[in-house]
N, C-alpha and C. Protein backbone atom coordinates (compact mmCIF):
# COMPACT_ATOMS: atom_id res chain seq x y z
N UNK A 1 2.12 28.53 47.91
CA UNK A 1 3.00 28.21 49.01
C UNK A 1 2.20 28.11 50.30
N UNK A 2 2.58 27.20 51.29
CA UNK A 2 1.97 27.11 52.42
C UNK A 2 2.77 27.82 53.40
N UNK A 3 1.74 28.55 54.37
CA UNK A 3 2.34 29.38 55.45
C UNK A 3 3.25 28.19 56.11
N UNK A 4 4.39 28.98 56.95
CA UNK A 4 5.37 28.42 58.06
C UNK A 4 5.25 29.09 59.46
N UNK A 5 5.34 28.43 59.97
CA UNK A 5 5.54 29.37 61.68
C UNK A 5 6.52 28.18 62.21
N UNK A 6 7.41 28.74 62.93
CA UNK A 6 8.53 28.42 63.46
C UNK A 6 8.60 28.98 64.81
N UNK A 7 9.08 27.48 65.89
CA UNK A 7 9.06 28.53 67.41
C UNK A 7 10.58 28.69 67.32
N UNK A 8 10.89 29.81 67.78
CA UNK A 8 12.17 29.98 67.96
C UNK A 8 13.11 29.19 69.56
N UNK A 9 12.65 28.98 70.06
CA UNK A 9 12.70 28.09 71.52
C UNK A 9 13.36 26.76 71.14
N UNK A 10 12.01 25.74 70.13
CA UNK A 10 12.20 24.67 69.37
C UNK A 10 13.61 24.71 68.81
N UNK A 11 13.95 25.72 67.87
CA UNK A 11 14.83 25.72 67.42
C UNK A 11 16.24 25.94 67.88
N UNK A 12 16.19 26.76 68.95
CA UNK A 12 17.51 26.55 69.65
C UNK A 12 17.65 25.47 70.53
N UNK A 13 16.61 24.57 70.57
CA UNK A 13 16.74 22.99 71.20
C UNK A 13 17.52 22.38 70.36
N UNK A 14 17.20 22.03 68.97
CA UNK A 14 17.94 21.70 67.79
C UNK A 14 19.16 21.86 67.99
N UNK A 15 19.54 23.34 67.91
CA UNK A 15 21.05 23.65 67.99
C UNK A 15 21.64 22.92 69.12
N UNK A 16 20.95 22.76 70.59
CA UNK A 16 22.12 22.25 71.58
C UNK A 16 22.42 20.81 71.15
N UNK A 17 21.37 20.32 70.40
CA UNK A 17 21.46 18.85 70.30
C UNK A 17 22.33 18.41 69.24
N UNK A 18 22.68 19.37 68.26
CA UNK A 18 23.41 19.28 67.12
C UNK A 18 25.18 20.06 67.50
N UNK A 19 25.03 20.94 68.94
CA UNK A 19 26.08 21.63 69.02
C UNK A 19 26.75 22.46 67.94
N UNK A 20 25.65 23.01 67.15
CA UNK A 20 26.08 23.76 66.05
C UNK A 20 25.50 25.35 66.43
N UNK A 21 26.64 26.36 65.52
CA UNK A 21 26.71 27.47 65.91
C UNK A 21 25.68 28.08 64.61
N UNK A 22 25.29 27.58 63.68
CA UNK A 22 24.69 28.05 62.62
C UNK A 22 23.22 27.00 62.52
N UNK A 23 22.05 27.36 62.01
CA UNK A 23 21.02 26.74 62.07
C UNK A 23 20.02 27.77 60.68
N UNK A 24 19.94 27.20 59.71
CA UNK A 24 19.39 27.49 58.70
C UNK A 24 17.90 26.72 58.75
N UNK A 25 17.03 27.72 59.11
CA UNK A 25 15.32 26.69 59.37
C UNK A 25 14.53 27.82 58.04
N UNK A 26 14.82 28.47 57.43
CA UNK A 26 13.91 28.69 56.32
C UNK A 26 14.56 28.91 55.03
N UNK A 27 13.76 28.56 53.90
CA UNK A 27 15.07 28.38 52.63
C UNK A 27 14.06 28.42 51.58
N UNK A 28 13.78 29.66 51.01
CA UNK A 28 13.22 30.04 50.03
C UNK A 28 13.78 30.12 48.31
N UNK A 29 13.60 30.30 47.35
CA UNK A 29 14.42 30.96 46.26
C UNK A 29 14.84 31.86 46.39
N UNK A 30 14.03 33.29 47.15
CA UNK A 30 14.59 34.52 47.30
C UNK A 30 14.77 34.97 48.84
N UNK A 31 14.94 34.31 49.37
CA UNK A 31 14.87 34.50 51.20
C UNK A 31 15.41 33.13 51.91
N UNK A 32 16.01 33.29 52.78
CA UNK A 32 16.68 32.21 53.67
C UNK A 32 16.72 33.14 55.32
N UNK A 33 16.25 32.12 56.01
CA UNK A 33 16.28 32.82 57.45
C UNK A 33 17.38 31.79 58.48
N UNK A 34 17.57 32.37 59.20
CA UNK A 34 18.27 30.99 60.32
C UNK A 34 18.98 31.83 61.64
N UNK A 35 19.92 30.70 62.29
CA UNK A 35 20.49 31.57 63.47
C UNK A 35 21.76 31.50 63.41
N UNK A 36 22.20 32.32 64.41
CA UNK A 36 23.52 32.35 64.83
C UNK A 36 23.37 32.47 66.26
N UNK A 37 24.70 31.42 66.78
CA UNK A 37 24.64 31.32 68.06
C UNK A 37 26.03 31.49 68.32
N UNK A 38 26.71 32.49 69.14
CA UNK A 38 27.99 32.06 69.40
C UNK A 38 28.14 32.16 70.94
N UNK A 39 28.64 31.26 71.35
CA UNK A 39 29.55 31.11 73.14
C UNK A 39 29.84 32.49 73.53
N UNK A 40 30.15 32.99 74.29
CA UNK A 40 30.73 33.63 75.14
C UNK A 40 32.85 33.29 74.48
N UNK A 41 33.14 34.35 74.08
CA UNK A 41 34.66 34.30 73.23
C UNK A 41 34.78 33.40 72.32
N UNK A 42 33.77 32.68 71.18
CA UNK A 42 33.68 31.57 70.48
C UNK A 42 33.46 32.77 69.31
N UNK A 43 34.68 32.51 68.30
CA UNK A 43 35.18 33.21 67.11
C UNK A 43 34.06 33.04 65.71
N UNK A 44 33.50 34.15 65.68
CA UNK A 44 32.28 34.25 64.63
C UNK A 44 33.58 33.83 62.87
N UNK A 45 33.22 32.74 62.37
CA UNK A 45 33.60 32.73 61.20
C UNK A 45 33.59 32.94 59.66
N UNK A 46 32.21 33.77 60.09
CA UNK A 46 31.62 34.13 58.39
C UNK A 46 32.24 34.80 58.04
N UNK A 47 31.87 34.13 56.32
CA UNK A 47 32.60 35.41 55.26
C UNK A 47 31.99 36.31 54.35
N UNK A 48 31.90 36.99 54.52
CA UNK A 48 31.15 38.13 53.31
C UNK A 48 30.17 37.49 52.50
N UNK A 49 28.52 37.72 52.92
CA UNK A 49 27.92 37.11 51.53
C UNK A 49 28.15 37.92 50.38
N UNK A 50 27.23 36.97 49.61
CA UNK A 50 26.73 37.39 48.43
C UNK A 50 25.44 38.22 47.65
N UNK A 51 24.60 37.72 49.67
CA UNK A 51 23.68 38.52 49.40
C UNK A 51 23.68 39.46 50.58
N UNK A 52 22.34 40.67 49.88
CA UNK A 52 22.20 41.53 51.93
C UNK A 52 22.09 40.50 52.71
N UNK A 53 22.25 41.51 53.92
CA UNK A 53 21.66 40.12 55.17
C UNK A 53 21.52 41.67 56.21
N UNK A 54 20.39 41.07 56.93
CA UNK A 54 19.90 41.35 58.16
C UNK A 54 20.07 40.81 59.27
N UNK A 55 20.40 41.41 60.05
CA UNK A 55 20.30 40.06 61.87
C UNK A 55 19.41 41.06 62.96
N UNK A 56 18.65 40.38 63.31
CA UNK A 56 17.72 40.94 64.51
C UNK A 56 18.50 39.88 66.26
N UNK A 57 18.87 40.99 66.75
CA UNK A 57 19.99 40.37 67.72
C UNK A 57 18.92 39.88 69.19
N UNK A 58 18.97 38.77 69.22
CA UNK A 58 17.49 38.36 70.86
C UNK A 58 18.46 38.59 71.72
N UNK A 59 20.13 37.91 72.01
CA UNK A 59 20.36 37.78 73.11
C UNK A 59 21.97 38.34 73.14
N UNK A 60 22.83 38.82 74.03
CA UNK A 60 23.98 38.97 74.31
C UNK A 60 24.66 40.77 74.30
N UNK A 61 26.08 40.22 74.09
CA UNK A 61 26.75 41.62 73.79
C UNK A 61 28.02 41.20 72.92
N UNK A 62 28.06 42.81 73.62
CA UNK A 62 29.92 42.22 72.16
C UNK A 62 29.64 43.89 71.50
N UNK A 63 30.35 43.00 70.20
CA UNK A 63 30.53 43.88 69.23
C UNK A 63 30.09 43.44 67.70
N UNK A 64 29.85 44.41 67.13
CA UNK A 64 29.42 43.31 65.93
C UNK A 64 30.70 44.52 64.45
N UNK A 65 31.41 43.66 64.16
CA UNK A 65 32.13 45.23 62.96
C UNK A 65 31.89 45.14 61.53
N UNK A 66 32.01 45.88 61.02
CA UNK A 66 31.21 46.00 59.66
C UNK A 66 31.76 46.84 58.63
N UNK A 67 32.42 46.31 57.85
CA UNK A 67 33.52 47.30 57.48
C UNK A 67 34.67 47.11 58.21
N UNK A 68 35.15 48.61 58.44
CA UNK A 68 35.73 49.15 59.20
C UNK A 68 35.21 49.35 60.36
N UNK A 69 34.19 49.90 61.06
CA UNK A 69 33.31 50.22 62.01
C UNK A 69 33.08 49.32 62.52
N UNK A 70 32.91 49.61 64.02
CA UNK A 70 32.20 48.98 64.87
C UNK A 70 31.47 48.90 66.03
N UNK A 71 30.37 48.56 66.33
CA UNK A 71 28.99 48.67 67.04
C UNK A 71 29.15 48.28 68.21
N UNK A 72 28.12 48.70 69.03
CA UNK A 72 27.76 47.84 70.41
C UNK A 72 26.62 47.07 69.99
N UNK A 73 26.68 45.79 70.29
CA UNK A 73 25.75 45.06 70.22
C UNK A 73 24.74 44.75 71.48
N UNK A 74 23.44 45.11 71.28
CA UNK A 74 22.21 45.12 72.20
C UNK A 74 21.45 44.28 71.92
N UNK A 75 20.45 43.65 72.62
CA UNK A 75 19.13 43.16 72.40
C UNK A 75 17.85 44.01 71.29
N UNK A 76 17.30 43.11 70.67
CA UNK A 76 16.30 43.83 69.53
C UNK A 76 17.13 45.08 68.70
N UNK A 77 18.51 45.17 68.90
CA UNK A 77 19.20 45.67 67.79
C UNK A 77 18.85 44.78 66.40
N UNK A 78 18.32 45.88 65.25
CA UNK A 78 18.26 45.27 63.67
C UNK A 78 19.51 45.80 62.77
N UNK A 79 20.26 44.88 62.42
CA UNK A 79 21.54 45.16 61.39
C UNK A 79 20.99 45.07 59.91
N UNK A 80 21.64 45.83 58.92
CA UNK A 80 21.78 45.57 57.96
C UNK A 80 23.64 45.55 57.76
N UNK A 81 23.39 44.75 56.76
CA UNK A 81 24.70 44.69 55.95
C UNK A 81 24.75 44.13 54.78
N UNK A 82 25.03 45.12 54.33
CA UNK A 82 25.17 45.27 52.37
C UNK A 82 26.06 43.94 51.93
N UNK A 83 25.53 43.33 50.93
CA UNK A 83 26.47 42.31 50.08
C UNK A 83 27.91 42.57 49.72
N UNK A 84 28.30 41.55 50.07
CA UNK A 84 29.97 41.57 49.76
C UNK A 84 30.85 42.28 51.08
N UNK A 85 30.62 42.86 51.82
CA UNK A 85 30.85 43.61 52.91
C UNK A 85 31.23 42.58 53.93
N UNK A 86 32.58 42.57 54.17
CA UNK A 86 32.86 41.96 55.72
C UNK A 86 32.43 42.43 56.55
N UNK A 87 32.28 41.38 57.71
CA UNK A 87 31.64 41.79 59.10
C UNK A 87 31.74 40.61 60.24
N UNK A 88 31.82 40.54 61.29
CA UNK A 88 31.92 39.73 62.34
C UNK A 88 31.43 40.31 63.26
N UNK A 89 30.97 39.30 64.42
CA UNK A 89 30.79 39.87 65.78
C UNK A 89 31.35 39.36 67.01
N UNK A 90 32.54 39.81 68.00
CA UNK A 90 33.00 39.88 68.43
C UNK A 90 33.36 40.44 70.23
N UNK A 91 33.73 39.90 70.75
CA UNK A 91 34.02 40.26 72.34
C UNK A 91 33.06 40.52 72.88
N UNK A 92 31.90 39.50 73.00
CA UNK A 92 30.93 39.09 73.53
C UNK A 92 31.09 38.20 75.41
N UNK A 93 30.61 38.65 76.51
CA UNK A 93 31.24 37.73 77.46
C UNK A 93 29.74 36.81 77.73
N UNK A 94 28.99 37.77 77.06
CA UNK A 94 27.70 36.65 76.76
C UNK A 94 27.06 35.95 75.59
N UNK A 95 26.42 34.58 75.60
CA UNK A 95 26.27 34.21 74.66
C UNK A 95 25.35 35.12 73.73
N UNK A 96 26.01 35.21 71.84
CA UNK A 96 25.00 35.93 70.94
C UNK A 96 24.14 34.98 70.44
N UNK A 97 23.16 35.93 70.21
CA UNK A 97 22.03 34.69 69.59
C UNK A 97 21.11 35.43 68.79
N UNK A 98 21.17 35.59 67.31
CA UNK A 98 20.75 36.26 66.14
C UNK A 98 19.87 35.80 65.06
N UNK A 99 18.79 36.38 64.92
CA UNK A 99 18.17 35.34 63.92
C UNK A 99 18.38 36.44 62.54
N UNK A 100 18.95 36.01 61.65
CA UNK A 100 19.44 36.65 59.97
C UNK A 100 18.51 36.20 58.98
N UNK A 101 18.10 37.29 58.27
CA UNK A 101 17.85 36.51 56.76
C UNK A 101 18.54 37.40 55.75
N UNK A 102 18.71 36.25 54.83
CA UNK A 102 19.43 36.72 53.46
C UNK A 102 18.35 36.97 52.24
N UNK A 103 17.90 37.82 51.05
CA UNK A 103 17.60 38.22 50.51
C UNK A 103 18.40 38.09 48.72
N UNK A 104 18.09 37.13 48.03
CA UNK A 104 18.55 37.67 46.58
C UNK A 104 18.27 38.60 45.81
């Protein structure tokens, strides 16, 4: 396999130009990385994977819930969340901006 490096900058250029809230830039057999971007009150719609997932949070606030529970969301906060497990992130008045990877 050949190394990747990815600017993350680049990539949220992508997103404004596509106006998309999701951006999948790495896609392995056993690993997938990408972002999440949501507005300021713009309704997170995921549904429970299938696999873990991680999010390393760069920008905003809010809330992120998980389960039942739920967090304050910070900068360089690292999430886990177990497979199959609902979760959203929520009541943000600034934009979130998360880079996740999933794991089989």
């Amino acid at each position: 396999m050949n190394e990747k490096i990815f600017d993350l900058r680049e990539l949220f250029s992508k997103m404004d130009l596509e106006n998309s809230e999701f951006l999948n830039f790495f896609d392995l057999r056993h690993l997938q990385a990408g972002i999440l971007r949501l507005k300021p009150g713009e309704r997170d719609r995921q549904e429970p994977h299938s696999s873990d997932e991680i999010y390393l949070v760069l920008e905003g606030n809010g809330f992120i819930e998980i389960g039942k529970k739920a967090y304050i969301l910070k900068k360089d906060l690292f999430i886990y969340v177990p497979a199959n497990v609902n979760h959203k992130f929520y009541g943000n008045t600034q934009e979130i901006l998360v880079v996740y990877f999933f794991s089989d």
